[in-house]
Protein backbone atom coordinates (compact mmCIF):
# COMPACT_ATOMS: atom_id res chain seq x y z
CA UNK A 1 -33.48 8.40 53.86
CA UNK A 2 -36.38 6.91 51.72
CA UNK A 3 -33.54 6.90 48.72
CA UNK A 4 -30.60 5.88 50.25
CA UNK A 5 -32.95 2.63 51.48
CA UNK A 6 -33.89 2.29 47.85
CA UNK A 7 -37.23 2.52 48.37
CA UNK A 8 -39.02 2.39 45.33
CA UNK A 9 -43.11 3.29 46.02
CA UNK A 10 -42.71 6.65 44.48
CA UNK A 11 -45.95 7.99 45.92
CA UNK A 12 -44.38 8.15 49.42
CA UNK A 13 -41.66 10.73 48.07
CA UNK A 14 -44.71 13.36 47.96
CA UNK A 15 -45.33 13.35 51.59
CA UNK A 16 -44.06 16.11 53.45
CA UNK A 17 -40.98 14.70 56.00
CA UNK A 18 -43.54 15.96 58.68
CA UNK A 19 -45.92 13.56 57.20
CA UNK A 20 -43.11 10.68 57.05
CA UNK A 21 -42.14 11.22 60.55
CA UNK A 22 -45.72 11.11 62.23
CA UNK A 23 -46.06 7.97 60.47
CA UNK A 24 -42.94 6.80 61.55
CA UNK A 25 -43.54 7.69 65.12
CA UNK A 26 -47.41 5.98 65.17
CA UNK A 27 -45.33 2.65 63.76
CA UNK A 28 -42.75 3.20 66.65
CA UNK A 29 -45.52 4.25 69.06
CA UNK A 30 -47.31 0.67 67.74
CA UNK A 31 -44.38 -1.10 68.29
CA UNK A 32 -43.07 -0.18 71.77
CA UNK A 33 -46.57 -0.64 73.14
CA UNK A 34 -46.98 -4.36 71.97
CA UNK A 35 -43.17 -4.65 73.85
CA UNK A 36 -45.06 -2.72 76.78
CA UNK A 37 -47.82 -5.46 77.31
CA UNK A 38 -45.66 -8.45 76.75
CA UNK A 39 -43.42 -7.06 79.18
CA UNK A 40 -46.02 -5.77 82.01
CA UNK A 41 -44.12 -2.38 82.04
CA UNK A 42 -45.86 0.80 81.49
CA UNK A 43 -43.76 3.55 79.17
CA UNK A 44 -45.30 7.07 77.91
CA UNK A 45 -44.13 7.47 74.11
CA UNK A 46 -44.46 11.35 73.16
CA UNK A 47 -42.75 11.33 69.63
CA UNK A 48 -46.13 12.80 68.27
CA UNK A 49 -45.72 15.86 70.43
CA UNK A 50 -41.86 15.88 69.48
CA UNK A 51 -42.36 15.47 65.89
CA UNK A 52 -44.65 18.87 66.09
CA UNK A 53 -41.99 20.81 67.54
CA UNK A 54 -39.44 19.81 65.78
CA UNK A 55 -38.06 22.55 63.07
CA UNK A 56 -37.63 21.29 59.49
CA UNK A 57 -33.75 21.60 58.23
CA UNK A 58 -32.63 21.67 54.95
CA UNK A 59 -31.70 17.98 53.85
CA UNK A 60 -27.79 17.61 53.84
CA UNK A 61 -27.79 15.10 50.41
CA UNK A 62 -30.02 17.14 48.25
CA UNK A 63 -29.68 20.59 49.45
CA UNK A 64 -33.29 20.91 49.53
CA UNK A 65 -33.54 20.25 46.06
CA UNK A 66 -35.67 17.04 46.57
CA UNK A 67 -37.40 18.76 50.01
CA UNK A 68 -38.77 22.13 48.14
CA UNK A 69 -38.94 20.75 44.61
CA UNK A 70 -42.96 21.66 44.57
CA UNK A 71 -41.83 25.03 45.59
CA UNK A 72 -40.66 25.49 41.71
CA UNK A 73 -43.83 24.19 39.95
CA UNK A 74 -45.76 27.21 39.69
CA UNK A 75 -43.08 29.34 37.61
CA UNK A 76 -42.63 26.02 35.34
CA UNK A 77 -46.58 26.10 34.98
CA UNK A 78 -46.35 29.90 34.21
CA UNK A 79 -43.62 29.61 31.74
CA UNK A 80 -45.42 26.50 29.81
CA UNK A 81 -48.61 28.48 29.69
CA UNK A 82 -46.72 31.43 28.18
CA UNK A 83 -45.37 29.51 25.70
CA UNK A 84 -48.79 27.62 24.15
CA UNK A 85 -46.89 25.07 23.26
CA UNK A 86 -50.13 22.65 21.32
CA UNK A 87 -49.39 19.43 22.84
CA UNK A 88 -51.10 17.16 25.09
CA UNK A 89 -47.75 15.20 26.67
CA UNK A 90 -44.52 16.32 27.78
CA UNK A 91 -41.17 15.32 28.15
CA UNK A 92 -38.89 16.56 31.25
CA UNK A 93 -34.90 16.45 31.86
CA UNK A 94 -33.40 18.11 34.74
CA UNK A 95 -30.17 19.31 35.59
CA UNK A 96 -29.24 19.75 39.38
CA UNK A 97 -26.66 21.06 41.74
CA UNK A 98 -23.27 19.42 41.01
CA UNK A 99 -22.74 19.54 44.81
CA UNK A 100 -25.92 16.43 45.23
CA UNK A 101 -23.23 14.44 43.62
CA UNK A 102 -20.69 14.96 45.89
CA UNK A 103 -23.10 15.10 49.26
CA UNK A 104 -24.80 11.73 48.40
CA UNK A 105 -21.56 10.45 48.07
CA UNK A 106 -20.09 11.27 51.42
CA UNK A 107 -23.41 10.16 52.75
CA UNK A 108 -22.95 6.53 50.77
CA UNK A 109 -19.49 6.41 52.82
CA UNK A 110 -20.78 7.37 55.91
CA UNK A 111 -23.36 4.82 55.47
CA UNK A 112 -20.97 2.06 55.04
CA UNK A 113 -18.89 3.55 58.10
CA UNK A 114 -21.65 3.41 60.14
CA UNK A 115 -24.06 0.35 59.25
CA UNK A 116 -22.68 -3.08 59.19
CA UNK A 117 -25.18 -4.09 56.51
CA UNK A 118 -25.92 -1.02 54.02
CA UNK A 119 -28.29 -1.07 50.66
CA UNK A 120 -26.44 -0.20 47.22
CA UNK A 121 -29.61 0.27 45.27
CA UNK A 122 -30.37 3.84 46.37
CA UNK A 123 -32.67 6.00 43.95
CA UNK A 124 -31.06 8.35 42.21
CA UNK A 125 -31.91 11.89 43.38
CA UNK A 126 -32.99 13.37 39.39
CA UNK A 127 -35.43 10.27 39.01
CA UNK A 128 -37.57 11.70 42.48
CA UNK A 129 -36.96 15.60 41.66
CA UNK A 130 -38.39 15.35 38.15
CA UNK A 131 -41.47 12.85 39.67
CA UNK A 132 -42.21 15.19 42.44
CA UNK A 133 -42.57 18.46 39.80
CA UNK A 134 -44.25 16.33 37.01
CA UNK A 135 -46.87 15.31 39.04
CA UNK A 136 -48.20 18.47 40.14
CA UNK A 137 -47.66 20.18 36.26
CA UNK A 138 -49.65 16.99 35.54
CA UNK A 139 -52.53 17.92 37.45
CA UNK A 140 -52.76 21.85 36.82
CA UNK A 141 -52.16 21.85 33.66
CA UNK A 142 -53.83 18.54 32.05
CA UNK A 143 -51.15 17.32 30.62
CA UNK A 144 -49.29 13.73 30.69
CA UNK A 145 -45.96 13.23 31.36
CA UNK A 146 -44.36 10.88 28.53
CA UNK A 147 -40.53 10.49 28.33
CA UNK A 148 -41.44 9.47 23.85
CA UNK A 149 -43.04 13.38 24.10
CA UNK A 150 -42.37 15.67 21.40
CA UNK A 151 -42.24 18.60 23.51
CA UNK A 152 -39.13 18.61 26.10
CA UNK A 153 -38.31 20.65 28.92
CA UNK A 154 -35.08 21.15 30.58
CA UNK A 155 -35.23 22.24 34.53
CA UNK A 156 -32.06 23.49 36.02
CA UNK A 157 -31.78 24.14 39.94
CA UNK A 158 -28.68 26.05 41.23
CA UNK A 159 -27.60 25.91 44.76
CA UNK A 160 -24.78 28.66 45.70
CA UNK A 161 -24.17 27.72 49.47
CA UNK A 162 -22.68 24.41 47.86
CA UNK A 163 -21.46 25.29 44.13
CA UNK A 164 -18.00 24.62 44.86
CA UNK A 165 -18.20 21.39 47.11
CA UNK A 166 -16.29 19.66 44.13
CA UNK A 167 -13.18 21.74 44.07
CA UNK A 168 -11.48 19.78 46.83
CA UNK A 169 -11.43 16.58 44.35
CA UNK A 170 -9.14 18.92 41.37
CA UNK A 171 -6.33 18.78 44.42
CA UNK A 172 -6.20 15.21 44.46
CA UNK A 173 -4.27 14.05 41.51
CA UNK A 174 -5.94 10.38 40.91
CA UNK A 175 -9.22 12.02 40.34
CA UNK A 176 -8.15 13.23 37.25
CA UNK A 177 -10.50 16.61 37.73
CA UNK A 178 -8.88 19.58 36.38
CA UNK A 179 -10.51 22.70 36.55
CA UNK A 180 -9.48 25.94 34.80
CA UNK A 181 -10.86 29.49 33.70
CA UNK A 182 -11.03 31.16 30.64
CA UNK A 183 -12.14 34.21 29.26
CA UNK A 184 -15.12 33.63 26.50
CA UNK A 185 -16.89 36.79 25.44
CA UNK A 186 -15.45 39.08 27.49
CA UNK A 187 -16.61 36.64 30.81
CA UNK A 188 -14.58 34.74 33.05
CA UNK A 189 -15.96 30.98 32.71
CA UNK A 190 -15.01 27.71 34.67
CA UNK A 191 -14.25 24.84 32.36
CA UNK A 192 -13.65 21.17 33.32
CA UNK A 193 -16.09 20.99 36.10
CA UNK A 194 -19.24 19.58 34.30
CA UNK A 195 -20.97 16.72 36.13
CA UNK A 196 -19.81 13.78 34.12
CA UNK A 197 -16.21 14.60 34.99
CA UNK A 198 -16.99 15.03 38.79
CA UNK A 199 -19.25 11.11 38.39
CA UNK A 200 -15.50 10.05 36.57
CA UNK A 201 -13.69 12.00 39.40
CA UNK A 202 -15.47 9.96 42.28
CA UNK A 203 -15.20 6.92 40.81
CA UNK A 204 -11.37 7.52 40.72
CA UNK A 205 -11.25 8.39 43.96
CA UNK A 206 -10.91 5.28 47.04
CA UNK A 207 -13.03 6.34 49.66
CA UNK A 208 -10.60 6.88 52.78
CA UNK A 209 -9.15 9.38 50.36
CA UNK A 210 -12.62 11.21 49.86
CA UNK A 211 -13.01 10.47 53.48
CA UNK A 212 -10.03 12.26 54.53
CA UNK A 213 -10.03 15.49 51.78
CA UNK A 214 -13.89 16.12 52.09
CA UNK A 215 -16.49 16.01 54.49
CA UNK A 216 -18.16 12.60 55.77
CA UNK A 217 -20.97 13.55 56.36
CA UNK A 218 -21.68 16.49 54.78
CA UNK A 219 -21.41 19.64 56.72
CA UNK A 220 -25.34 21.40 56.99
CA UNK A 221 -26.86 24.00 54.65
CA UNK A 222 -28.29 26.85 55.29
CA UNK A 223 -29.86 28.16 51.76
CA UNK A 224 -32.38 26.78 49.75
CA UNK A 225 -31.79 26.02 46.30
CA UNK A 226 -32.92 28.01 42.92
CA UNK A 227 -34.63 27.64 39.72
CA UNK A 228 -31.85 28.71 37.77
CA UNK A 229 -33.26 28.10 34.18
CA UNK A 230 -36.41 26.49 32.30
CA UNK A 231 -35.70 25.74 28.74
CA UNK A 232 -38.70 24.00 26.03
CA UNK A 233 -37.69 22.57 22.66
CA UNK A 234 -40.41 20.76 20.55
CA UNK A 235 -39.02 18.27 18.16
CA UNK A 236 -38.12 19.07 14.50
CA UNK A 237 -41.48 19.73 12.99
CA UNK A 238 -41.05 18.84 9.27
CA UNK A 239 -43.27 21.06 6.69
CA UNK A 240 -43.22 20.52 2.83
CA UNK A 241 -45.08 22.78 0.31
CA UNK A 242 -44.27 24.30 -3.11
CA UNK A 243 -43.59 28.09 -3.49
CA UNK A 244 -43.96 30.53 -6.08
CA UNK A 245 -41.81 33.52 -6.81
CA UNK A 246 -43.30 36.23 -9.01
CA UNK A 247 -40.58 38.98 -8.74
CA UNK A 248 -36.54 38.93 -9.83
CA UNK A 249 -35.84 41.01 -6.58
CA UNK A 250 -36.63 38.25 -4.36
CA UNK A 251 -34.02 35.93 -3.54
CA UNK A 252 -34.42 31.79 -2.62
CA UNK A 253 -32.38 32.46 0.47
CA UNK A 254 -30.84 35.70 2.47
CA UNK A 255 -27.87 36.95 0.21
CA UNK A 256 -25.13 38.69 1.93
CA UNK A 257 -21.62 38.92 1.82
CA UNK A 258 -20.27 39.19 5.51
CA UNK A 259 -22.98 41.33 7.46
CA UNK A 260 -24.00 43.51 4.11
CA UNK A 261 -27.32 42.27 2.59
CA UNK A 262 -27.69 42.76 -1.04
CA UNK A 263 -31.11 41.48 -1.52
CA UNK A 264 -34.07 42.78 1.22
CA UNK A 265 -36.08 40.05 0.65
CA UNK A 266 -35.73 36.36 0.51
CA UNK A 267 -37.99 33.27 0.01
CA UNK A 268 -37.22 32.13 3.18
CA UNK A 269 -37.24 34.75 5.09
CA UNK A 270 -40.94 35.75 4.01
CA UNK A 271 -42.02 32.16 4.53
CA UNK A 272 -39.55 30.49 7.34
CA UNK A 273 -40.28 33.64 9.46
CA UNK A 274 -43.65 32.65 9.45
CA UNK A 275 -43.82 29.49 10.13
CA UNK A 276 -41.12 30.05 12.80
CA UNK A 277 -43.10 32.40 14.35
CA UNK A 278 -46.25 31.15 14.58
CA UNK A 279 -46.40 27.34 13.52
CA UNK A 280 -49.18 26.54 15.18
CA UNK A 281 -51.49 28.99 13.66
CA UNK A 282 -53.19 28.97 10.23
CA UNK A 283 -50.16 28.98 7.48
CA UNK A 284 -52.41 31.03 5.40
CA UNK A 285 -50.81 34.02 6.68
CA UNK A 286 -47.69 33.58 4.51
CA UNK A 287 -49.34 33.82 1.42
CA UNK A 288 -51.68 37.32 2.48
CA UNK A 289 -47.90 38.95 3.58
CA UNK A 290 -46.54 39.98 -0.17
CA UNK A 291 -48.88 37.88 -2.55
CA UNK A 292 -47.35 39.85 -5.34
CA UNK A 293 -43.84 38.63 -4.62
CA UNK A 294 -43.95 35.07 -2.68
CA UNK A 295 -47.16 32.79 -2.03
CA UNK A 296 -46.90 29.00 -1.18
CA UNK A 297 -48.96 26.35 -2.16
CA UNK A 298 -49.83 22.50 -0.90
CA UNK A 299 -48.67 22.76 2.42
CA UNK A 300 -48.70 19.59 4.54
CA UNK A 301 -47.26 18.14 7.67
CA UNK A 302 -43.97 15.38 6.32
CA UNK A 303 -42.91 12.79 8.41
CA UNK A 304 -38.83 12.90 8.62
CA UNK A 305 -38.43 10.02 6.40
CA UNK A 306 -40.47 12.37 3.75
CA UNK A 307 -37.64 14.81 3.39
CA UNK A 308 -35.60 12.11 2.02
CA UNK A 309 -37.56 13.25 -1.32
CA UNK A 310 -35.81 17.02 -1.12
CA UNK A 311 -32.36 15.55 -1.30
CA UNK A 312 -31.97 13.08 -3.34
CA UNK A 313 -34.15 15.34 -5.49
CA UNK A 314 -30.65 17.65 -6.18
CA UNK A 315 -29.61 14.94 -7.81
CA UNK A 316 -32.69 13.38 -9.86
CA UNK A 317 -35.10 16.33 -10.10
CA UNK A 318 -35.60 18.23 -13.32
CA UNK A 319 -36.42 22.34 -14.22
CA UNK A 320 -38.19 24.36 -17.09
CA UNK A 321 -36.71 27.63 -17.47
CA UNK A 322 -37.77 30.54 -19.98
CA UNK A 323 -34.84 32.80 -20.56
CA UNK A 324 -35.27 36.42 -22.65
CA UNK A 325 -31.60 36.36 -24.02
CA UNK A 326 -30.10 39.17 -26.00
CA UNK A 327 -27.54 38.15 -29.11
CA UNK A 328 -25.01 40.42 -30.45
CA UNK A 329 -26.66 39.54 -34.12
CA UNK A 330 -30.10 40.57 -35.04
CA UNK A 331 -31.98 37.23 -34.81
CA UNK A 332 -32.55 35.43 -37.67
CA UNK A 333 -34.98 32.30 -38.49
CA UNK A 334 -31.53 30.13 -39.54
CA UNK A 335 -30.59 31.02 -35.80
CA UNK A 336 -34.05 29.80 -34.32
CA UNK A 337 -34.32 26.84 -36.62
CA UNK A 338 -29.95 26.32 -35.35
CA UNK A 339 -31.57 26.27 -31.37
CA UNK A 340 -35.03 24.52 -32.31
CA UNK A 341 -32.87 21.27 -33.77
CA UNK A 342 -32.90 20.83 -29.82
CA UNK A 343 -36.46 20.68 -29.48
CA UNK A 344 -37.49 17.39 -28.01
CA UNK A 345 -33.88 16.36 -28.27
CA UNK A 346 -31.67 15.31 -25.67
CA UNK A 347 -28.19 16.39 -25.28
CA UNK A 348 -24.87 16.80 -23.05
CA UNK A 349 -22.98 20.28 -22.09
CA UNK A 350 -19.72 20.41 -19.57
CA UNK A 351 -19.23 23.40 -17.49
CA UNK A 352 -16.59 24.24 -15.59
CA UNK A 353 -17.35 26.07 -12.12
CA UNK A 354 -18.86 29.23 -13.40
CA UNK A 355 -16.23 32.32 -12.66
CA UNK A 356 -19.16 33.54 -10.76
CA UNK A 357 -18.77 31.42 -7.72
CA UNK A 358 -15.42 29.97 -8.04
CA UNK A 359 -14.68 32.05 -4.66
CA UNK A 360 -16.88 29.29 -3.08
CA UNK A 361 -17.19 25.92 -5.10
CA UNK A 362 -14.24 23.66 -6.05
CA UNK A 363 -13.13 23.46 -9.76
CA UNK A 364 -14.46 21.05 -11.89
CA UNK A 365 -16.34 19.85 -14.67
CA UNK A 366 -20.09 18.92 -14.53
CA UNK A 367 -22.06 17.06 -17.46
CA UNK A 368 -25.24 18.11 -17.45
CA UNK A 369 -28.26 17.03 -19.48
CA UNK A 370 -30.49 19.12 -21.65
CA UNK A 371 -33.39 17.72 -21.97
CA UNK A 372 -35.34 20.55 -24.93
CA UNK A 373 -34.40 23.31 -26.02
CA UNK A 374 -36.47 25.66 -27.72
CA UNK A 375 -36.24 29.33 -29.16
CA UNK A 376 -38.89 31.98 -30.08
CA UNK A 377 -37.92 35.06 -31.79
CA UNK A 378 -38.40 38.75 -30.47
CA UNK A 379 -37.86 42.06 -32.40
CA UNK A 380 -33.56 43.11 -33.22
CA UNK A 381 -31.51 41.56 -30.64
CA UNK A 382 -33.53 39.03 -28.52
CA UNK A 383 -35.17 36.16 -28.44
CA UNK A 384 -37.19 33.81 -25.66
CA UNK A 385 -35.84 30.06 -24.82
CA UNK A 386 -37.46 27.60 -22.98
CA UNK A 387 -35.12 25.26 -21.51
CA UNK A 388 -35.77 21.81 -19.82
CA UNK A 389 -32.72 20.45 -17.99
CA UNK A 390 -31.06 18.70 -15.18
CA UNK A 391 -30.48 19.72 -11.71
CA UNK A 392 -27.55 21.83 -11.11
CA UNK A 393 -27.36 22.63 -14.54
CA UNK A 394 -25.94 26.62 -14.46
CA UNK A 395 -28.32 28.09 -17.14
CA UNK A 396 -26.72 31.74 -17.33
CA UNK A 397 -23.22 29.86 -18.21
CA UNK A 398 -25.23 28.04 -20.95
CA UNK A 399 -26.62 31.07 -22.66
CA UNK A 400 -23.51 32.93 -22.68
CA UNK A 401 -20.63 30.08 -23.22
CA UNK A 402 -18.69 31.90 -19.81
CA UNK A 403 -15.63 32.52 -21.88
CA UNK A 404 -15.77 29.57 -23.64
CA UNK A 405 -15.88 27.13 -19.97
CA UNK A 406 -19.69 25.48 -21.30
CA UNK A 407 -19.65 23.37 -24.20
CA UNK A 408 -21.67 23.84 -26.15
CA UNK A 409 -23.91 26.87 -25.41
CA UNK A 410 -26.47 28.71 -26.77
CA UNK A 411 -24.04 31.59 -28.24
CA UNK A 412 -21.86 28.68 -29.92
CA UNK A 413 -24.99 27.07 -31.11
CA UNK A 414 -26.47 30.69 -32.74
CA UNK A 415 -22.44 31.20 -33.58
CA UNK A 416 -23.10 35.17 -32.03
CA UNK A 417 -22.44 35.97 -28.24
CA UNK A 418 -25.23 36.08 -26.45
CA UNK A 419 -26.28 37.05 -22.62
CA UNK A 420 -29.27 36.25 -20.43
CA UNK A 421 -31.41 39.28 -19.69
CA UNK A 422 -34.45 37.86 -17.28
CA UNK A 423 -34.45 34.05 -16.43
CA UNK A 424 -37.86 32.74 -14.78
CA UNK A 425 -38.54 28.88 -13.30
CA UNK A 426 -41.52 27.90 -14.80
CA UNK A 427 -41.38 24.27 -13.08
CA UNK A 428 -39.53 21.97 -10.70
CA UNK A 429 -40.36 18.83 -11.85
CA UNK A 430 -40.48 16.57 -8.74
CA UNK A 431 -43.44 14.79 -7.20
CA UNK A 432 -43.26 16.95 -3.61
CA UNK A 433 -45.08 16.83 -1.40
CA UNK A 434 -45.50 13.09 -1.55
CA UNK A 435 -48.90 12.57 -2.66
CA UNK A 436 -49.83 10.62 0.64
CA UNK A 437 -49.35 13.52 3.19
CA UNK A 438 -51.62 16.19 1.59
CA UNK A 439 -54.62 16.53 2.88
């Protein structure tokens, strides 16, 4: 009643309806016996005694949602304790029964049916429900409720007495409900019936129609309604740090093709996993895991804007490479002196998509900058170049000319075919993290 008069002192909404009614009944008691004295009659009021006796119901409009709603704070308490969530605010949505849309409805008409003079601004049911649970999670477990909170909590209450209150409006053509079932994973789901198309249904709907097709007012309940689901999401964290891989067997992300993996290992899964896992807790775990393989280094909290730096990075950034190559000509000094004219000198290559990954990148040609090039020679067959170049540049297509799709290359530049036996990244030359976030 306290909603549907729009009553707005939120406080009140935690008092029991015992509570309300005794102090209801004093007001009324007040009342009557001023009338008594003015009037020189004597009357006996006994709605004390009748509010004791009387048995509580289940409230018609909210199902009980509203009524018992402190009746779900303990497992909500539980479940946020269980999760450790570090945070000292939080953030709550709620989702209830569709069928508190279509019972505060029929009480609105009834209302208007009934009253000659009826309040419009009535409190929406949600804003009292997630008030009446916040509170207490407030008090028991220190923390402040604050809709800007990083960590948010979704609430859902079911109520199966009343779940399909709303089918009656799918039979009435202007309400423009339709609801079907499909089959989705092997289950038998209802689509159509979410609650923004039952709020667009109602408002299609005149209300001698709804008056005449549903129930005004709404028949009783019998059930109490159910904490059907508790769901907590903290907001993107953002991390930046720089990583260092020491083995070849390793890759930068998981490598599969379909559900086969043909690399055990990953960057990212030996770091993500761990930061995934346990975020909160010292991220000098990652690094004790495989040190011989993957170990990170300045690790520091970004803001979002920060990550900005990562992609326009793939564009800007550039890489030092060492490459052992392997030439189908012994090496000779006229062939390092033919690769060191490149030292300190800047030039241009085009490569089509490598072969390699044509399966998955478009065709085209990419002009790519290298920046130095320099050779040092090896016994027979091989020889060591350190490349500096830009992003995106495909180094193995360099080295070996991929059927003559890079131009130049390393094998036309030694005029011998050459192949690239062990490549290494010896630096990513980009400022990251930004100087400003480490600590």
């Amino acid at each position: 009643m306290l909603r549907f008069l729009g009553v707005r002192d939120f406080e009140i909404y935690e008092l029991s309806s015992k509570e309300i009614k005794e102090i209801l009944a004093k007001y009324r008691q007040t009342t009557t016996s001023t009338v008594t004295a003015a009037g020189g009659e004597k009357t006996e009021v006994v709605m004390d005694q009748d509010v004791k006796e009387e048995k509580e119901t289940i409230c018609t409009a909210c199902v009980g949602t509203v009524q018992y709603a402190g009746a779900f704070v303990k497992e909500i308490v539980d479940r946020m304790q269980k999760e450790a969530y570090v945070t000292k605010t939080f953030n709550m949505n709620v989702t209830l029964p569709t069928s508190t849309l279509i019972r505060n409805h029929a009480m609105a008409i009834y209302w208007n049916q009934k009253l000659s003079s009826y309040p419009t601004a009535q409190v929406d049911i949600k804003e009292i429900f997630k008030l009446l649970i916040s509170w207490p999670i407030e008090r028991q477990t220190g923390l402040t409720l604050d809709f800007g909170s990083e960590l948010r909590m979704q609430v859902a209450v079911k109520h199966e007495e009343t779940k399909d209150d709303h089918v009656f409006l799918s039979k009435m053509k202007e309400s423009g409900l339709i609801i079907k079932t499909k089959r989705e994973n092997r289950k038998t789901i209802v689509v159509g019936d979410g609650r923004h198309h039952v709020v667009k249904a109602l408002t299609m709907v005149k209300d001698h129609r709804f008056s005449s097709c549903g129930h005004v007012p709404p028949i009783p309940v019998s059930s109490r309604p159910q904490l059907e689901s508790i769901e907590m999401m903290r907001e993107s964290v953002f991390v930046g740090g720089r990583y260092l891989k020491y083995t070849r067997d390793v890759s930068q992300t998981p490598w599969s093709i379909g559900t086969t993996m043909l690399a055990e290992l990953s960057v990212s899964g030996i770091v993500c996993e761990t930061l995934k896992n346990a975020f909160h807790a010292d991220e000098g775990e990652v690094n004790t895991i495989m040190p011989d393989k993957v170990q990170i280094r300045h690790l520091a909290a970004l803001r979002p804007e920060d990550t900005k730096v990562i992609k326009d990075g793939e564009e800007t950034k550039t890489k030092s490479y060492s490459a052992l190559c392997w030439t189908s000509k012994p090496v000779t000094q006229a062939m390092i002196d033919a690769v060191n004219e490149y030292n300190g000198k800047a030039f241009y290559v085009e490569q089509q998509t490598p072969i390699r990954v044509l399966q998955r990148r478009a065709q085209m040609i990419r002009k790519k900058e290298i920046h130095s090039l320099k050779a040092f020679p090896l016994e027979g067959h091989f020889m060591v170049v350190h490349l500096h170049t830009e992003a995106g540049t495909y180094i193995k297509e360099f080295v070996h000319g991929d059927l003559g799709r890079n131009q130049p290359s390393l094998a036309s530049i030694i005029d011998c075919e050459a192949d690239i036996m062990e490549l290494d990244v010896l630096e990513v030359d980009l400022e990251f993290p930004p100087p400003e976030c480490l600590p």
